[in-house]
N, C-alpha and C. Protein backbone atom coordinates (compact mmCIF):
# COMPACT_ATOMS: atom_id res chain seq x y z
N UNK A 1 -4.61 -72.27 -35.56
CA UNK A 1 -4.97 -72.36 -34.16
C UNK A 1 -6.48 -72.20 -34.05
N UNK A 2 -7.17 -73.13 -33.15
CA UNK A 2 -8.69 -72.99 -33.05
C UNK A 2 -8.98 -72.87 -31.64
N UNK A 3 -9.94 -72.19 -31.21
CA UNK A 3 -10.37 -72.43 -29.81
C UNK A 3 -10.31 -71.06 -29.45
N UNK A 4 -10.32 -70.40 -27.94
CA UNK A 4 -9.88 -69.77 -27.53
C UNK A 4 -8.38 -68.88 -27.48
N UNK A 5 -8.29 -67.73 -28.27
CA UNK A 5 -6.97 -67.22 -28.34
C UNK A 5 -5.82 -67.47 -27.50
N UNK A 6 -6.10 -66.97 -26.27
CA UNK A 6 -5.41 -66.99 -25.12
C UNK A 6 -5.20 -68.27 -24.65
N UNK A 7 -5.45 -69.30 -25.00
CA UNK A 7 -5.34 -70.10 -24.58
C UNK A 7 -5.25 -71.51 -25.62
N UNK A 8 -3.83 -71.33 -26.45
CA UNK A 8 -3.91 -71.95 -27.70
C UNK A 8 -4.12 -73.50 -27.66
N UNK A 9 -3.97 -73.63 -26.37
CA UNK A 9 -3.32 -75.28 -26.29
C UNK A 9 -4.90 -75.93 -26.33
N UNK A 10 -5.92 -75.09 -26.01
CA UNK A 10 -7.40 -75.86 -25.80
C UNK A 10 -7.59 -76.17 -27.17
N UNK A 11 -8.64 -77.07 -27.44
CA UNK A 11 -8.85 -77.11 -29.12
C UNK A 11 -10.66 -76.64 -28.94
N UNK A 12 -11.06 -76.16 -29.81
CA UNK A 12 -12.49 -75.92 -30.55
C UNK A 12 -13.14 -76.62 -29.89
N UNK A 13 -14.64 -76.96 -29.62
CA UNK A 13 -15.45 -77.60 -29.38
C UNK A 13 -15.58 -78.29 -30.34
N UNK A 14 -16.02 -79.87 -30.10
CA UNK A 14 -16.16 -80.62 -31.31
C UNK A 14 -17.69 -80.57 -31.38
N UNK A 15 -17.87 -80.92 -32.95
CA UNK A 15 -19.15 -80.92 -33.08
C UNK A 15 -19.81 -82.24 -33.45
N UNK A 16 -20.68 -83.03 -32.51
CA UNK A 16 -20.65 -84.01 -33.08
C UNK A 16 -21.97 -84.22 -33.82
N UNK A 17 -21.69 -85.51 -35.09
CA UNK A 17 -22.85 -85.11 -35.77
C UNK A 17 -23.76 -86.22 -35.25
N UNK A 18 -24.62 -87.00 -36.43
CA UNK A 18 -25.53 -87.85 -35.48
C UNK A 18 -25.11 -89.18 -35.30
N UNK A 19 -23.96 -89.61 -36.06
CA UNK A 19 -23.45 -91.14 -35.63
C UNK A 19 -22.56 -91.21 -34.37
N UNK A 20 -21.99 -89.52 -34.71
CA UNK A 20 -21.08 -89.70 -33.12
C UNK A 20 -21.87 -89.22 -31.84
N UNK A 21 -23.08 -88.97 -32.17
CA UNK A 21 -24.19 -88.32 -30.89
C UNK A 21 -24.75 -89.95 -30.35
N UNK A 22 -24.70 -90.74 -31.44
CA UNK A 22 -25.01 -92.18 -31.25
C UNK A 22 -24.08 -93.08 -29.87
N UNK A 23 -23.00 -92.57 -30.55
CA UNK A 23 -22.00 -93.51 -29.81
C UNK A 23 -21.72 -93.46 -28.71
N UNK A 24 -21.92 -91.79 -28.44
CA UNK A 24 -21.66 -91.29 -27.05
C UNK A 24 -23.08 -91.69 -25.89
N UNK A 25 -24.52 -91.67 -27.01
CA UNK A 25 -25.21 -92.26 -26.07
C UNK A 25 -25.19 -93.39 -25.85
N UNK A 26 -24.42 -94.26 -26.35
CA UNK A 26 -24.27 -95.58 -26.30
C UNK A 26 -23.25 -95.88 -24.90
N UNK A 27 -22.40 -94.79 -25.11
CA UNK A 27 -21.41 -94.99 -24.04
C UNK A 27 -21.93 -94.31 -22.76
N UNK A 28 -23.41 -93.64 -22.51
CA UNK A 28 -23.56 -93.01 -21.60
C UNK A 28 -24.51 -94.11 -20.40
N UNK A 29 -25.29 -94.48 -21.87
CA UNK A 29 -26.67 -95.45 -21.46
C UNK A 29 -26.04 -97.00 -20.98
N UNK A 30 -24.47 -97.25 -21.28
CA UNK A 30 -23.95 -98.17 -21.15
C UNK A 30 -23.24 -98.62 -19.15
N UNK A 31 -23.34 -96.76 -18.97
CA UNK A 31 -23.01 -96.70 -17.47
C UNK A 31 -24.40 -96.97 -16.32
N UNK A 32 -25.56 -96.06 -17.00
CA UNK A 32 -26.43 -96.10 -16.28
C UNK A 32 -27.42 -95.80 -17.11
N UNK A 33 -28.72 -96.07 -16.33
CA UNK A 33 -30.17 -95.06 -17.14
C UNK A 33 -30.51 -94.01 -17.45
N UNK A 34 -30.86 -93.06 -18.22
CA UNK A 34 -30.79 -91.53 -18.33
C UNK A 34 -32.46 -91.51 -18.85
N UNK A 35 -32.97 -90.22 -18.33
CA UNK A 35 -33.89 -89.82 -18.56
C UNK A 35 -34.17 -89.08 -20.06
N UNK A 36 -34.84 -88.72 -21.07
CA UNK A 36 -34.71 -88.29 -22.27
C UNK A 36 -34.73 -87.04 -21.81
N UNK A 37 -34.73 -86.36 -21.73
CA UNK A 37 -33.94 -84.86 -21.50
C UNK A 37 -32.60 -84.94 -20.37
N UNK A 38 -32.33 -85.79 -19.57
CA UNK A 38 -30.78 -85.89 -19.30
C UNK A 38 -30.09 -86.60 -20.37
N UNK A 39 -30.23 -86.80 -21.43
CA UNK A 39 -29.76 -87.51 -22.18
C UNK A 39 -29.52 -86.99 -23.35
N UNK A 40 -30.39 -85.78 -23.58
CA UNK A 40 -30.60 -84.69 -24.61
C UNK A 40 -29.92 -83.55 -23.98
N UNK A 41 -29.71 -83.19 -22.72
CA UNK A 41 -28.95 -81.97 -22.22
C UNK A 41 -27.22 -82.23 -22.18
N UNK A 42 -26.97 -83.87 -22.27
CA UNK A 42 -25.84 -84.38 -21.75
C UNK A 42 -25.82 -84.27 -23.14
N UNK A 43 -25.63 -84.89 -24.68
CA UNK A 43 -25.61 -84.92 -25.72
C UNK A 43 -25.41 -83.51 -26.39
N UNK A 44 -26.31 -82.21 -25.94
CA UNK A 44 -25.94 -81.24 -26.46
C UNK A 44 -24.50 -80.63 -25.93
N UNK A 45 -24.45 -80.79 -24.41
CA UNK A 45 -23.31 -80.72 -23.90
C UNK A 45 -21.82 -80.96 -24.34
N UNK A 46 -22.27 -81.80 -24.79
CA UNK A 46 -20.93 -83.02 -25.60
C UNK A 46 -20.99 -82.47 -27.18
N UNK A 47 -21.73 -81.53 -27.66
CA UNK A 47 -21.30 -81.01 -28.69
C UNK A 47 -22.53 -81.26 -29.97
N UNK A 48 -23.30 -82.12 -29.76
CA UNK A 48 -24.19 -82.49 -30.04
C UNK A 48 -24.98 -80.90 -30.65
N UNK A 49 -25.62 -80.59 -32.25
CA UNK A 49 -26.63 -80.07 -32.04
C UNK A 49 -28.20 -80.21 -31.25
N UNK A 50 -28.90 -79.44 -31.22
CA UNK A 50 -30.28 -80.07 -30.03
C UNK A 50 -30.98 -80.52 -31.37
N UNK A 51 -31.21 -80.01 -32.48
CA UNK A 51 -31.58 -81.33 -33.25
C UNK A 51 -31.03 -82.05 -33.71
N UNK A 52 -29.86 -82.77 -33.58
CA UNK A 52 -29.27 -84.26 -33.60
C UNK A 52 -29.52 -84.95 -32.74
N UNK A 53 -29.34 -84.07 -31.29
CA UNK A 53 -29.53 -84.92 -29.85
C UNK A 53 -30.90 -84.98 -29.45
N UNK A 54 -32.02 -84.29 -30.47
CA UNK A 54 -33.29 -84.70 -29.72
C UNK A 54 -33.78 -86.05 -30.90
N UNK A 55 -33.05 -85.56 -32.02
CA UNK A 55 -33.46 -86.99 -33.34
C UNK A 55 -32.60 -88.50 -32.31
N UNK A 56 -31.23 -88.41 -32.02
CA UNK A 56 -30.52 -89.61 -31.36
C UNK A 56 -31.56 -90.39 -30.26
N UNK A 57 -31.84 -89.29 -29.57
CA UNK A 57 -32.67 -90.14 -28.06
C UNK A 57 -34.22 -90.49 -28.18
N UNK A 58 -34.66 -89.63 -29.43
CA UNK A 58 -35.98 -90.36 -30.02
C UNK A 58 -36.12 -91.43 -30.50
N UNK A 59 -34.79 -91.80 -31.28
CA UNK A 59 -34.50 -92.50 -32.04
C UNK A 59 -33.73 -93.91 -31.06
N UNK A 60 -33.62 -93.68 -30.03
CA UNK A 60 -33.26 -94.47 -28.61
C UNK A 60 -34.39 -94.82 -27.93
N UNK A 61 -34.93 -93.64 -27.69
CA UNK A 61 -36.70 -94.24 -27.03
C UNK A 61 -37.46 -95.67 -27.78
N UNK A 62 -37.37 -95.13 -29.50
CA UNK A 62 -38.21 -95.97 -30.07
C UNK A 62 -37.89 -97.48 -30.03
N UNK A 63 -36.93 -97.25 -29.58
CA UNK A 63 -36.25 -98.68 -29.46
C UNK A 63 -36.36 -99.50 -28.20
N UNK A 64 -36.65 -98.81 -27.06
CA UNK A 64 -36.93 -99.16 -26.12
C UNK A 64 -35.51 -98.83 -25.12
N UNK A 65 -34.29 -98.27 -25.43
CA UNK A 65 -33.21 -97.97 -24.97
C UNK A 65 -32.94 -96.55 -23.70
N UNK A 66 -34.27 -95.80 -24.22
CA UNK A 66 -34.52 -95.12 -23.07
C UNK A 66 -35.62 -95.02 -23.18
N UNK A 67 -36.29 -95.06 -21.75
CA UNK A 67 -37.50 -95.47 -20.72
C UNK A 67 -38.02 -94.76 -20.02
N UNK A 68 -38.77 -92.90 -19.93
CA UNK A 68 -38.87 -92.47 -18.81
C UNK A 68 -39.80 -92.97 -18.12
N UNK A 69 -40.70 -93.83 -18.23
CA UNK A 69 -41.79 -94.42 -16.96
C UNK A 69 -40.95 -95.55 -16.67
N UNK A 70 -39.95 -96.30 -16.89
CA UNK A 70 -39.40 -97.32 -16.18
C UNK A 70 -38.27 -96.48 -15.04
N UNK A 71 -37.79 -95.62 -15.71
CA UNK A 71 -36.81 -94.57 -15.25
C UNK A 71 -37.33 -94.25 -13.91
N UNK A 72 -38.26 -94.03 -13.78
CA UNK A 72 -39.03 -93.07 -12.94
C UNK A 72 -39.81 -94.14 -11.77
N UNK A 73 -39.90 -95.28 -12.43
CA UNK A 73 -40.51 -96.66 -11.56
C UNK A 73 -39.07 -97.27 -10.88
N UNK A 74 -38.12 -97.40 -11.50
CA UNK A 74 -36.72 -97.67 -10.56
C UNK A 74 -36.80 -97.23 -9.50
N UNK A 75 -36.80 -95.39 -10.22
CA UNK A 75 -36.00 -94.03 -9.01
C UNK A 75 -37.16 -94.59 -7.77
N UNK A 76 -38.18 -94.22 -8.12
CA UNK A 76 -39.04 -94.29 -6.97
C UNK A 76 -38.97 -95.47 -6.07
N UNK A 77 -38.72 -96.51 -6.53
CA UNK A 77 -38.02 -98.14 -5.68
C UNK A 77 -37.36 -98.03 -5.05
N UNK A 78 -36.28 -97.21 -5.55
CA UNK A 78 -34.68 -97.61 -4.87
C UNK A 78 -34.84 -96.12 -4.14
N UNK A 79 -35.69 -94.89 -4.25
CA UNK A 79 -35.28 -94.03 -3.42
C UNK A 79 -36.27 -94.12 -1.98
N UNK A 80 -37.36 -94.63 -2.47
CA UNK A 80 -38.23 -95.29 -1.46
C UNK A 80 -37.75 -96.13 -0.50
N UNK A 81 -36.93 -97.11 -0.83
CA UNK A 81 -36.40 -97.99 -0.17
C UNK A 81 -35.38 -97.34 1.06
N UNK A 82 -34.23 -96.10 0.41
CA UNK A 82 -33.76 -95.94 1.61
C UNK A 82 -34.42 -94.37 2.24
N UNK A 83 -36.09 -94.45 2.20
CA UNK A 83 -36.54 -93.77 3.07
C UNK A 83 -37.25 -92.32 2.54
N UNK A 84 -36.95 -91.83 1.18
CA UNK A 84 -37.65 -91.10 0.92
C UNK A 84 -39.09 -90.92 0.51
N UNK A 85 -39.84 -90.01 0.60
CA UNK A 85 -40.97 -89.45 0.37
C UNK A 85 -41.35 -89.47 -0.65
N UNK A 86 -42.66 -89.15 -1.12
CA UNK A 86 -43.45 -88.70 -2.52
C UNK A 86 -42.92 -87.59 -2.69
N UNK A 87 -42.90 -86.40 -1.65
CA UNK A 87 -43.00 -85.24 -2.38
C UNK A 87 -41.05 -85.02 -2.40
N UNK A 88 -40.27 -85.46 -1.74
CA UNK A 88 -38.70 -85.64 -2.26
C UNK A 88 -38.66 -86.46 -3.83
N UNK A 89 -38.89 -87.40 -3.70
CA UNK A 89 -39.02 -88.26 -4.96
C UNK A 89 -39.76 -87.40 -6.27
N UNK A 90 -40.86 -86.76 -6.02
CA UNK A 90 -41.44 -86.15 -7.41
C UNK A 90 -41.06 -84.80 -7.83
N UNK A 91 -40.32 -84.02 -6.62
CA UNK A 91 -39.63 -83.26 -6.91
C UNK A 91 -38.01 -83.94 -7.86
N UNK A 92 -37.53 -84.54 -7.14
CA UNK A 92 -36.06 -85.24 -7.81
C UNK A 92 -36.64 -85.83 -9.35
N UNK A 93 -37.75 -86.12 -9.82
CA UNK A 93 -37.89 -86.59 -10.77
C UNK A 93 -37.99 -85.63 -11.95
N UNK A 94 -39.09 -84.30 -11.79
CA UNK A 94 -39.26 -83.40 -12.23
C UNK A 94 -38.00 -82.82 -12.59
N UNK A 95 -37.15 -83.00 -11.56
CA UNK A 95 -35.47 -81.93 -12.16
C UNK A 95 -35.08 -82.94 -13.20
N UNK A 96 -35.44 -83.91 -12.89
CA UNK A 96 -34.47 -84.87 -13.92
C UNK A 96 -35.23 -84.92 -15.18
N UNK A 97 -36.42 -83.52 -15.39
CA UNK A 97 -37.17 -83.69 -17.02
C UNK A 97 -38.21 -85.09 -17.01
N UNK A 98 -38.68 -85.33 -16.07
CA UNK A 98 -39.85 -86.72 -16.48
C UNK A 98 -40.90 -86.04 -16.35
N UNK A 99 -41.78 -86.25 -17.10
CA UNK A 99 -42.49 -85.56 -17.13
C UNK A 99 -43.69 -85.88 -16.09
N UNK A 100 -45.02 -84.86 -15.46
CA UNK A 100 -45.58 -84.93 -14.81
C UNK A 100 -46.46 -85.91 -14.73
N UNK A 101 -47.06 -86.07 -15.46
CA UNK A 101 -48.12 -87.62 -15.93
C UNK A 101 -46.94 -88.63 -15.89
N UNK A 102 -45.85 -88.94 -15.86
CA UNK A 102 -45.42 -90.07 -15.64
C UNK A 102 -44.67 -90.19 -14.10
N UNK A 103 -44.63 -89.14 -13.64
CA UNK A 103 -44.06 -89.31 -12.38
C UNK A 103 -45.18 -89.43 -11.16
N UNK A 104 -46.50 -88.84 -11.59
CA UNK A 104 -47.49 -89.42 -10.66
C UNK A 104 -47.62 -90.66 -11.09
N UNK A 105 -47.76 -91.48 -11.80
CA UNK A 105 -48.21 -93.04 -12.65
C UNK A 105 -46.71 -93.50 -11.44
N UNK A 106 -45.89 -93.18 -11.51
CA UNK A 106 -44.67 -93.90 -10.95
C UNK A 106 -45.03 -93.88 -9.07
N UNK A 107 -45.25 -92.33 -8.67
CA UNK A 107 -45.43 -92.52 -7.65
C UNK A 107 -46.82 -93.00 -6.69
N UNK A 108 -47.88 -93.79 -7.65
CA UNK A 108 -49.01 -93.87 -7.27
C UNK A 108 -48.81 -95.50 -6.66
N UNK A 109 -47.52 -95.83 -7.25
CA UNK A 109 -47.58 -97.68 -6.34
C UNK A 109 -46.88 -97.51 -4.59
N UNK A 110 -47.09 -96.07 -4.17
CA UNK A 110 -46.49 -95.78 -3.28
C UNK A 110 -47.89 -95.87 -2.41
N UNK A 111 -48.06 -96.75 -1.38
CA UNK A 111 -49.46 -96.32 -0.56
C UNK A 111 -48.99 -95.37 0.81
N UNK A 112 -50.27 -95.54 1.14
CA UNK A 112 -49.89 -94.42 2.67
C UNK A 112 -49.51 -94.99 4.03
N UNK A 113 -50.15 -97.02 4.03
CA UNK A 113 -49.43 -97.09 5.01
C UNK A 113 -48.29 -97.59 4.69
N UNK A 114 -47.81 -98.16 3.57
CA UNK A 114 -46.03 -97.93 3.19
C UNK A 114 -45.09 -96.93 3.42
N UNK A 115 -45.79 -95.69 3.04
CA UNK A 115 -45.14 -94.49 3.87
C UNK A 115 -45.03 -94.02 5.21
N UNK A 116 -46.20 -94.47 5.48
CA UNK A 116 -45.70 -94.45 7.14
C UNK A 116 -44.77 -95.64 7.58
N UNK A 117 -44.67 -96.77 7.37
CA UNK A 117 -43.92 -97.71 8.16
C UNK A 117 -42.53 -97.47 7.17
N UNK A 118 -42.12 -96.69 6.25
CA UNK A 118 -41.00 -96.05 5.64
C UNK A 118 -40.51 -94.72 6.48
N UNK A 119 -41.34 -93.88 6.94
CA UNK A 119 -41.13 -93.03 7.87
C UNK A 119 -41.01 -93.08 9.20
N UNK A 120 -41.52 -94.58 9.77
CA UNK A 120 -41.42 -95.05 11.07
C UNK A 120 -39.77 -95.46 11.18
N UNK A 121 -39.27 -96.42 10.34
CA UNK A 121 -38.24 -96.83 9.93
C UNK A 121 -37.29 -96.03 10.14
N UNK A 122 -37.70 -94.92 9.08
CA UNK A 122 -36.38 -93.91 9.11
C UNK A 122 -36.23 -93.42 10.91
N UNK A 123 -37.07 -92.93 11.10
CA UNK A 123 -37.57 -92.20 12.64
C UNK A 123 -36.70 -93.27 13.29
N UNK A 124 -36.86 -94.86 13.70
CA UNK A 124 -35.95 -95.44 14.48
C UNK A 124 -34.47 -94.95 14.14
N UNK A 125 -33.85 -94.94 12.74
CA UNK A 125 -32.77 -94.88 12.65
C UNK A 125 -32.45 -93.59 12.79
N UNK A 126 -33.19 -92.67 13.13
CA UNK A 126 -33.11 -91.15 13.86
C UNK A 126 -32.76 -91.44 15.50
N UNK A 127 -33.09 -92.04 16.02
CA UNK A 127 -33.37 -92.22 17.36
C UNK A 127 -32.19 -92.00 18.08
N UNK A 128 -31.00 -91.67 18.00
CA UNK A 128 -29.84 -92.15 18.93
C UNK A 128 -29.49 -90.31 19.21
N UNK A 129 -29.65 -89.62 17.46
CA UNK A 129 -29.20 -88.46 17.83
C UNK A 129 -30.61 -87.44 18.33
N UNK A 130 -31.90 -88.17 18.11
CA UNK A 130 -33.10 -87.57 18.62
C UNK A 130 -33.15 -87.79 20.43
N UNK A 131 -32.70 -88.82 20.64
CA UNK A 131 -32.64 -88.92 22.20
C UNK A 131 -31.37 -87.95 23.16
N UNK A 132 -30.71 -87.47 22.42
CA UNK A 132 -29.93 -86.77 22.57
C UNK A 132 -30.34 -85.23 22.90
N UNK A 133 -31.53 -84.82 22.49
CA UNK A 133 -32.32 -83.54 22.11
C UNK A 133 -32.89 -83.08 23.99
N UNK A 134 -33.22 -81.98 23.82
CA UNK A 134 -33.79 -81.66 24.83
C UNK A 134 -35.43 -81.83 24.49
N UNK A 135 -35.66 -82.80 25.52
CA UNK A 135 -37.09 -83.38 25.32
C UNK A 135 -38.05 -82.21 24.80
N UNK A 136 -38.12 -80.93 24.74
CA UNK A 136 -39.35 -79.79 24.39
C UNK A 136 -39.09 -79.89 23.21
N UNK A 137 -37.89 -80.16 22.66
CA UNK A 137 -37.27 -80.07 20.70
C UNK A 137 -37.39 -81.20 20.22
N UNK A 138 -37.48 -82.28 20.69
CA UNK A 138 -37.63 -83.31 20.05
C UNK A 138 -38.79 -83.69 18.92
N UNK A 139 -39.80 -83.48 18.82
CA UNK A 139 -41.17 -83.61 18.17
C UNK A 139 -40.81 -82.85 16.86
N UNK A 140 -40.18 -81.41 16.90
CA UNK A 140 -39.44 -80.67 16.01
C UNK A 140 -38.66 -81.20 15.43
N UNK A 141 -37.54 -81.64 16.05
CA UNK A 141 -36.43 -81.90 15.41
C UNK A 141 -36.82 -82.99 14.56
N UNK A 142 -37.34 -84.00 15.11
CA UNK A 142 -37.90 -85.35 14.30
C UNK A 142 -38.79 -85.00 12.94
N UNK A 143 -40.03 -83.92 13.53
CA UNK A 143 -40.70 -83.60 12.18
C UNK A 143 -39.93 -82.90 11.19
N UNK A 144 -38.68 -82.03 11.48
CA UNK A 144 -37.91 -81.20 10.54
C UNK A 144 -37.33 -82.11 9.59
N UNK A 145 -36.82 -83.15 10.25
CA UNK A 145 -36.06 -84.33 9.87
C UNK A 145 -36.89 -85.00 8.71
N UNK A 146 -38.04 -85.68 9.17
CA UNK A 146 -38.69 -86.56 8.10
C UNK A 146 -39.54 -85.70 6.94
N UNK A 147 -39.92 -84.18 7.32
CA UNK A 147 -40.11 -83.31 6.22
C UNK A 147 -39.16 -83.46 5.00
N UNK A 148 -37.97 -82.99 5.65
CA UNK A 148 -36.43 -82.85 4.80
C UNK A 148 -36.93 -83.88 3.45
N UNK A 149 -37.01 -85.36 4.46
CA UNK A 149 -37.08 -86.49 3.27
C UNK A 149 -37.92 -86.67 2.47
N UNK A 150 -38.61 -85.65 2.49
CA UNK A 150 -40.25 -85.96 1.51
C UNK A 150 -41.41 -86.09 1.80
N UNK A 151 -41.51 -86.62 3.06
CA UNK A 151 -42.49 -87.15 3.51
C UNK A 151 -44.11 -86.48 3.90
N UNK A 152 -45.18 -86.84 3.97
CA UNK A 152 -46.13 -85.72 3.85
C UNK A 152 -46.53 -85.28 5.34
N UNK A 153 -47.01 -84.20 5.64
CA UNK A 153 -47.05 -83.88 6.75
C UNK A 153 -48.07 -84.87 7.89
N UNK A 154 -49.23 -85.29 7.05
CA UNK A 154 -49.89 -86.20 8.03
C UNK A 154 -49.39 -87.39 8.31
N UNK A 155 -48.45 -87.95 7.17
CA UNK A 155 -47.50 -89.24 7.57
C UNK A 155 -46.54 -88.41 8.97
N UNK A 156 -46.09 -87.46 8.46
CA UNK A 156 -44.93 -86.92 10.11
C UNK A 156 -45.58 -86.81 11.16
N UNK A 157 -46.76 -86.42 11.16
CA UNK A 157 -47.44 -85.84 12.66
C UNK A 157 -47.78 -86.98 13.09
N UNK A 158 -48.50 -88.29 12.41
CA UNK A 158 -48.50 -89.63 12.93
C UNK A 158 -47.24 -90.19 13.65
N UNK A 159 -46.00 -90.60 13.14
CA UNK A 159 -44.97 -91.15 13.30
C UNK A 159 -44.50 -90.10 14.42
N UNK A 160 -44.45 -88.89 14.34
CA UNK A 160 -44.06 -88.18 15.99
C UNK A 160 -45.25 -88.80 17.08
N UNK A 161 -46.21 -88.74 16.88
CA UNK A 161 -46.75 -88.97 18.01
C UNK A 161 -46.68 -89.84 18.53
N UNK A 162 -46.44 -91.08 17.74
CA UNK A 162 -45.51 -92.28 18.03
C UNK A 162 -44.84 -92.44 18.43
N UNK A 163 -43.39 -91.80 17.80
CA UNK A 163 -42.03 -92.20 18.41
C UNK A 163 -42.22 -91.40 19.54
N UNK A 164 -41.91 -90.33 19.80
CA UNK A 164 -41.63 -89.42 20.46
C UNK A 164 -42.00 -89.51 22.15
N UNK A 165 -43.15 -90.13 22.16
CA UNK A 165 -43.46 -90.21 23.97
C UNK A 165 -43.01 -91.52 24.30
N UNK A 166 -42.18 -92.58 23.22
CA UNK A 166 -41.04 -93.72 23.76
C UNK A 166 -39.64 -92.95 24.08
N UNK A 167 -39.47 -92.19 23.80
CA UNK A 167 -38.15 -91.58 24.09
C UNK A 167 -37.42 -91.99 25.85
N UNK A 168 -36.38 -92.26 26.47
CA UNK A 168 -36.06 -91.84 27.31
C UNK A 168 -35.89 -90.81 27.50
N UNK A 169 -35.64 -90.11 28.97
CA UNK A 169 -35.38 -88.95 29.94
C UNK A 169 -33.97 -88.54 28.57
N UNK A 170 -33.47 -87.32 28.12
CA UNK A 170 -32.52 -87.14 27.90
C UNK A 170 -31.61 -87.43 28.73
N UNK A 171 -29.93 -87.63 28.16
CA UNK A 171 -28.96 -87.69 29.82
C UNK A 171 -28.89 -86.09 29.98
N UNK A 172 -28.26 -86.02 31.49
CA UNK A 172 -27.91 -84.59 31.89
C UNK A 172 -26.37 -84.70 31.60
N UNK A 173 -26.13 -84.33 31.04
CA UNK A 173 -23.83 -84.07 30.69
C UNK A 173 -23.69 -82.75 31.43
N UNK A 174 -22.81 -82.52 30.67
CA UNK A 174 -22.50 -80.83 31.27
C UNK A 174 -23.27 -79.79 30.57
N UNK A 175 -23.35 -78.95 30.99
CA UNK A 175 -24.16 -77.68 29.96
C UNK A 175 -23.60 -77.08 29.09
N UNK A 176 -24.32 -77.37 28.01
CA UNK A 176 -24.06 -76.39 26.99
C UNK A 176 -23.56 -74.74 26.76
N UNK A 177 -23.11 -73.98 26.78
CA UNK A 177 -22.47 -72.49 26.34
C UNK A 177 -22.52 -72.20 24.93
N UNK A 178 -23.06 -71.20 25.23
CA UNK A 178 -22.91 -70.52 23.58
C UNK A 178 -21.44 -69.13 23.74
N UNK A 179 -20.51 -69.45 23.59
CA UNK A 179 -19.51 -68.13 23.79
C UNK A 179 -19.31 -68.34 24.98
N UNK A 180 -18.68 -67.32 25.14
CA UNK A 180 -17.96 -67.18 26.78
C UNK A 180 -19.13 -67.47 28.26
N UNK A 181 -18.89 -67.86 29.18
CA UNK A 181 -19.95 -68.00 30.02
C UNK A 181 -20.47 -69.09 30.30
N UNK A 182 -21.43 -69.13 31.45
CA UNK A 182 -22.21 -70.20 32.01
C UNK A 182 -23.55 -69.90 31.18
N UNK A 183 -24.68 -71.08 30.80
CA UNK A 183 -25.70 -71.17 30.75
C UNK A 183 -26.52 -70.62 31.38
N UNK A 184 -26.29 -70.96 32.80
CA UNK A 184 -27.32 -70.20 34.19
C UNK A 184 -26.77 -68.88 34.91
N UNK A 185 -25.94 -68.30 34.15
CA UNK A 185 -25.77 -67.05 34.83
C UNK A 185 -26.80 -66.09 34.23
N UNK A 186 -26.67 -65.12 35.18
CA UNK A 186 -27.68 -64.03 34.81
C UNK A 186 -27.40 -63.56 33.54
N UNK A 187 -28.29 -62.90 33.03
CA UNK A 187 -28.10 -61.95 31.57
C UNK A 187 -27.40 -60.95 32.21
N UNK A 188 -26.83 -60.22 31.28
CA UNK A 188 -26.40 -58.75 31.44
C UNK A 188 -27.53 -57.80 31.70
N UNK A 189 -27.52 -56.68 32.40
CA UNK A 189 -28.00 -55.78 32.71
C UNK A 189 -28.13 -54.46 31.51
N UNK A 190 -29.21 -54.51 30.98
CA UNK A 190 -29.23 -52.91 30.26
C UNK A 190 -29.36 -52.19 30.45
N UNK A 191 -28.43 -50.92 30.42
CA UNK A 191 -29.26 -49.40 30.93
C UNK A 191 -29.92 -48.69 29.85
C-alpha cells in the first residue's frame, strides 16, 4: 500500500521524470499559452521535480514553444480590448511570473489617448446603472468603477468630467430604507 495510510485507496504521488514532464507540457501548451513559471509551477505540481520542470520549459522556450513577451503582448490585446487598464493588466501579468522588463515592453504599445477612449467606452457601458445613482455619488461611483479596471487616475478624472455632467436628472421611485422605517423620519432622540 502507498500513499496516505488512512486513506488506502489514494495512490502515491507520481513522479514524473523528464519525458513525462514533456508530455504533460505538451498536453498543457496544447490547450492554451502558459507563461514559463506557470508552466514550471503547473509541472512541479503534476509531480514534476523543479529541476526537470525548469530543464522541460527551457528546453520549450528554446524552441520557441513558450513565449513570455508574446504571452504578455496577447494578454495585454485581448485584456485591453474588453476595457482594462495598464495598471490591472501589469499587475495580472506580474502574478502570472512575466517578468518586469517584459511586461512594460508589452504594455508600452498602450498610448494614453487609447486609454482614454477605452475608459470612455467602458464609462458608456457603465451608464444605465450610473444613471441610476444619486446625482452627488455619481462622479464616485464612476471613478471607483474605472479605478477597479486599471485605469490611471488622470485617464478617470478626464472621462468623469466628461461623462458625468451628460447624465440625466436621476428618476425619483420610492425611497430607499435601510431597516425598519421611513428615510425622512426623524432620528431617534438621545438622552
Amino acid at each position: 500500500m502507498t500513499g496516505d495510510p488512512r486513506r488506502p485507496d489514494r495512490r502515491a504521488p507520481r513522479v514524473l521524470d523528464a519525458a513525462a514532464a514533456r508530455r504533460v507540457a505538451a498536453a498543457l501548451l496544447a490547450r492554451r499559452a502558459w507563461t514559463r513559471a506557470e508552466l514550471t509551477r503547473r509541472l512541479e505540481r503534476r509531480g514534476a521535480p523543479a529541476a526537470v520542470a525548469a530543464r522541460v520549459v527551457a528546453e520549450l522556450a528554446a524552441r520557441g514553444h513558450v513565449d513570455d513577451a508574446a504571452f504578455a503582448r496577447q494578454w495585454v490585446e485581448a485584456r485591453a480590448a474588453r476595457g482594462y487598464g495598464a495598471a490591472r493588466l501589469r499587475a495580472e501579468l506580474r502574478a502570472r511570473g512575466v517578468a518586469p522588463a517584459v511586461v512594460e515592453a508589452a504594455l508600452a504599445a498602450l498610448t494614453t489617448e487609447a486609454a482614454l477612449e477605452r475608459a470612455r467606452a467602458l464609462a458608456r457601458r457603465y451608464l444605465p446603472a450610473l444613471a441610476r445613482a444619486r446625482a452627488e455619488r455619481r462622479p464616485a461611483r464612476l471613478a471607483a468603477y474605472l479605478l477597479r479596471r486599471g485605469h490611471a487616475a488622470d485617464v478617470v478624472a478626464r472621462v468623469v468630467a466628461e461623462v458625468v455632467p451628460t447624465l440625466p436628472a436621476a428618476p425619483r421611485g420610492p425611497a430607499r430604507t435601510r431597516g425598519r422605517g421611513r428615510r425622512d423620519a426623524e432620528p431617534p432622540m438621545l438622552e
